[in-house]
Protein backbone atom coordinates (compact mmCIF):
# COMPACT_ATOMS: atom_id res chain seq x y z
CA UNK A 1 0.00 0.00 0.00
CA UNK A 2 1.49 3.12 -1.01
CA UNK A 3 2.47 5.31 2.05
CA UNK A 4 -0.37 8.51 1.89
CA UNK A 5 -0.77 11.21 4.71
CA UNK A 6 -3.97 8.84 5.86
CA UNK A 7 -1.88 6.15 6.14
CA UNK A 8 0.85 7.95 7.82
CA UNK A 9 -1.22 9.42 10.93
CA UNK A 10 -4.02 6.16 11.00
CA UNK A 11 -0.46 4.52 11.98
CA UNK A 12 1.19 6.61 14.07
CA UNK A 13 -1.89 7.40 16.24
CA UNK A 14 -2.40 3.54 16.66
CA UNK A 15 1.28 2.95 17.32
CA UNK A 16 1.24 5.03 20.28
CA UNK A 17 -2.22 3.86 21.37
CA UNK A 18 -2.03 0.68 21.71
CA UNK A 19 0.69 -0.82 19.37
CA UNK A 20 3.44 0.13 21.13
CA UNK A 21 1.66 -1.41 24.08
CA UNK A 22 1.19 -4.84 22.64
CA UNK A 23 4.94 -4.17 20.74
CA UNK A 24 6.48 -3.92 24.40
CA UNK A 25 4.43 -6.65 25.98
CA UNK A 26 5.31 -9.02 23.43
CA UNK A 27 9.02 -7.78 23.99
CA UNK A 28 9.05 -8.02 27.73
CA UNK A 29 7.66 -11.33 27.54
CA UNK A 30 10.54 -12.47 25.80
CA UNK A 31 13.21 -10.27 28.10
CA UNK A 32 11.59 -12.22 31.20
CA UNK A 33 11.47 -15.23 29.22
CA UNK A 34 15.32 -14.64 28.97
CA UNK A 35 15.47 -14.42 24.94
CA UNK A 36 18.05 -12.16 23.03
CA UNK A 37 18.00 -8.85 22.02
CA UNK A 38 17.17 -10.04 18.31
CA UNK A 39 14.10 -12.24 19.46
CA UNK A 40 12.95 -9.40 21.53
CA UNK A 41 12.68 -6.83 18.57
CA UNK A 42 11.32 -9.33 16.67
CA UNK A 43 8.34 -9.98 19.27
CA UNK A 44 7.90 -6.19 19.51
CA UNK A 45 7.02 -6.53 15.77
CA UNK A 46 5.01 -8.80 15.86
CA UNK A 47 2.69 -7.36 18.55
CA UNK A 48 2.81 -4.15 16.63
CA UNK A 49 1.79 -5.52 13.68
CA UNK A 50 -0.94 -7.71 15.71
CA UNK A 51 -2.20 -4.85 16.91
CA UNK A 52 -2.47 -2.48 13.53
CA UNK A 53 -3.91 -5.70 11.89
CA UNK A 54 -6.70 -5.99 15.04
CA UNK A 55 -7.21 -2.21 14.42
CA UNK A 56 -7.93 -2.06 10.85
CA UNK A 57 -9.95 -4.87 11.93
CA UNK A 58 -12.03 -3.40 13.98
CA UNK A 59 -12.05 0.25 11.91
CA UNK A 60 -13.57 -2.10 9.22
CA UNK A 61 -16.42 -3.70 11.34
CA UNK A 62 -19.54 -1.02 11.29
CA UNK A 63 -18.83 -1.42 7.30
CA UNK A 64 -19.55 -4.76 6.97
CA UNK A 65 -21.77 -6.05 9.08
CA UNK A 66 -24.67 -3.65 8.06
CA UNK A 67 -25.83 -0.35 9.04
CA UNK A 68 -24.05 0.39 12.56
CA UNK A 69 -26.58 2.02 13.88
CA UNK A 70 -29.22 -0.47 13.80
CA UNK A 71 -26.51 -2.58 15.78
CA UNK A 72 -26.06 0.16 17.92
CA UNK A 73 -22.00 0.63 16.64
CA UNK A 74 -20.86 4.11 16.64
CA UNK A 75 -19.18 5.71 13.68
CA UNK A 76 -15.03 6.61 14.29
CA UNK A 77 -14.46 9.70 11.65
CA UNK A 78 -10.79 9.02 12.22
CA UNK A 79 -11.41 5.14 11.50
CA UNK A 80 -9.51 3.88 8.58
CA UNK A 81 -12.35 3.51 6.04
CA UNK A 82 -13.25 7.39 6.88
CA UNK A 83 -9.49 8.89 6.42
CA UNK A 84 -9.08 6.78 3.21
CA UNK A 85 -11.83 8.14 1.84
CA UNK A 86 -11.27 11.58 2.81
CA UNK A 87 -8.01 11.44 0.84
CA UNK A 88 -9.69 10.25 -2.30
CA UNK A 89 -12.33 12.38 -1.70
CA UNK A 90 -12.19 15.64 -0.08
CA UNK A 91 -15.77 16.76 0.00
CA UNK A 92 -16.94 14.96 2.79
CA UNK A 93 -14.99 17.34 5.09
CA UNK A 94 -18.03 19.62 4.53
CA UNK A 95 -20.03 17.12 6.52
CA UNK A 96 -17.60 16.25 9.26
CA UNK A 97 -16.67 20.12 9.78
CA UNK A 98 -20.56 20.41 10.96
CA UNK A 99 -19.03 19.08 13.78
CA UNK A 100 -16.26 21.46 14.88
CA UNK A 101 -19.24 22.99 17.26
CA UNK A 102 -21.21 19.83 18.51
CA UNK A 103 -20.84 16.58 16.84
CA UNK A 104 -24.42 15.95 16.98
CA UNK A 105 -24.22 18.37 14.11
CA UNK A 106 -22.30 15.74 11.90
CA UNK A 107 -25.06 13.41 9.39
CA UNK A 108 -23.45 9.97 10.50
CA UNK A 109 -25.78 8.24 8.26
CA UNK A 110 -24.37 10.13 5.44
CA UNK A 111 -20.73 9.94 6.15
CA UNK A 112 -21.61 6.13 6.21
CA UNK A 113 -23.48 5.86 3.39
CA UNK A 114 -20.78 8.03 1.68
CA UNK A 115 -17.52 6.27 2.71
CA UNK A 116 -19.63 2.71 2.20
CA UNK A 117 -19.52 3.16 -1.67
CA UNK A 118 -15.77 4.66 -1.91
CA UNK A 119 -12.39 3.45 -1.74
CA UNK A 120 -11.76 3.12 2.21
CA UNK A 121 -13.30 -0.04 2.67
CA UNK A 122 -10.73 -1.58 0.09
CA UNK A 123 -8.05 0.17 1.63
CA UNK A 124 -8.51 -0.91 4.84
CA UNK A 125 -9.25 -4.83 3.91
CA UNK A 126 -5.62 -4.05 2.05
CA UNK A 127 -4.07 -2.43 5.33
CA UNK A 128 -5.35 -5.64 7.47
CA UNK A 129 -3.95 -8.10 5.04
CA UNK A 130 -0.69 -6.14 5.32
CA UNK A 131 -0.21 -6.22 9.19
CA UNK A 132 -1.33 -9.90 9.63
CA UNK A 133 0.71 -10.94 6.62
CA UNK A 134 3.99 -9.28 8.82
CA UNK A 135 2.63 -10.24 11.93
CA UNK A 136 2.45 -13.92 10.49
CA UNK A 137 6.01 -13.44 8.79
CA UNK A 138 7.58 -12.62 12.41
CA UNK A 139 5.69 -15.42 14.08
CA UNK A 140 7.47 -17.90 11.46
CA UNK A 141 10.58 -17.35 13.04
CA UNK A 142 9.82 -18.68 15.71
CA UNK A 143 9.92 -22.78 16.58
CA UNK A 144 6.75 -24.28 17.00
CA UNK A 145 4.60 -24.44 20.21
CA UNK A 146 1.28 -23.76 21.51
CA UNK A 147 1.74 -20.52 21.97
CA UNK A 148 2.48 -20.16 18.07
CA UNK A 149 -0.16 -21.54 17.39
CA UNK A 150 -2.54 -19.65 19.17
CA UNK A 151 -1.27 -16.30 18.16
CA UNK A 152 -1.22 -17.77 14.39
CA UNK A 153 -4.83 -18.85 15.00
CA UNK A 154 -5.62 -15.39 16.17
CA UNK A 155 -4.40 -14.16 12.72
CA UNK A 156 -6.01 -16.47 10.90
CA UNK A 157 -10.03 -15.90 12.63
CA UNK A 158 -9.31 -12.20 11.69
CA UNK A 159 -8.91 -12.18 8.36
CA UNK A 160 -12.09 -14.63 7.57
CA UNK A 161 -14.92 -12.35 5.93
């Protein structure tokens, strides 16, 4: 995926969220676990790439299984889907910035609708596939165990549609 302004802050805000969280976990695990250096950057990978993977993931979810509202999901305007469309097209800032006041003022329904039929969606299944295909690429160097196979399993039940 080519590297766009979208994609630049989407990662960077959910980096220092939570990646970085999972990233360190992973990496301490291995520290306590008494692994090298090398084997602890390469868990810190992998749990940051878990974690972008789960986020797209989840950025994805009031798109596809129906209208989020009858399911009671909120909208994110700085989800995935939304950014991605917002760089391909710019004219649904006019909706969103009827929320600089009060976001009631924003038309949910039609930023949905909107970014439903655009590119984002795409973008985002593309962005998912990306972070679980490195997150599965840093698991393989690992040797096999139950643990590995979990965490591949994880991976795996994400990326069924």
């Amino acid at each position: 995926m080519p590297l766009t302004p979208a994609l630049c802050d989407w990662t960077r805000r959910n980096v220092l969220s939570a990646g970085s969280l999972l990233g360190k976990s992973c990496q301490g695990a291995l520290l306590l676990a008494g692994h090298s250096e090398q084997w602890q950057k390469q868990g810190f990978l992998f749990g940051k790439h878990l974690s972008l993977a789960w986020q797209a993931y989840l950025d994805l979810e009031p798109f596809l299984c129906g209208s989020p509202y009858s399911l009671g999901i909120s909208l994110n305007l700085t989800s995935a889907p939304v950014m991605f469309h917002l760089e391909h097209d710019s004219s649904l800032f006019k909706e969103i910035d009827k929320g600089i006041n009060s976001i009631q003022d924003v038309d949910y329904v039609k930023v949905y609708d909107v970014v439903l039929n655009g590119p984002g969606i795409n973008y985002t299944k593309q962005l998912q596939k990306e972070h679980s295909e490195k997150a599965m690429e840093v698991l393989n160097v690992f040797e096999e165990s139950d643990a590995k196979t979990a965490l591949s399993n994880i991976i795996v039940a994400m990326n069924r549609e």
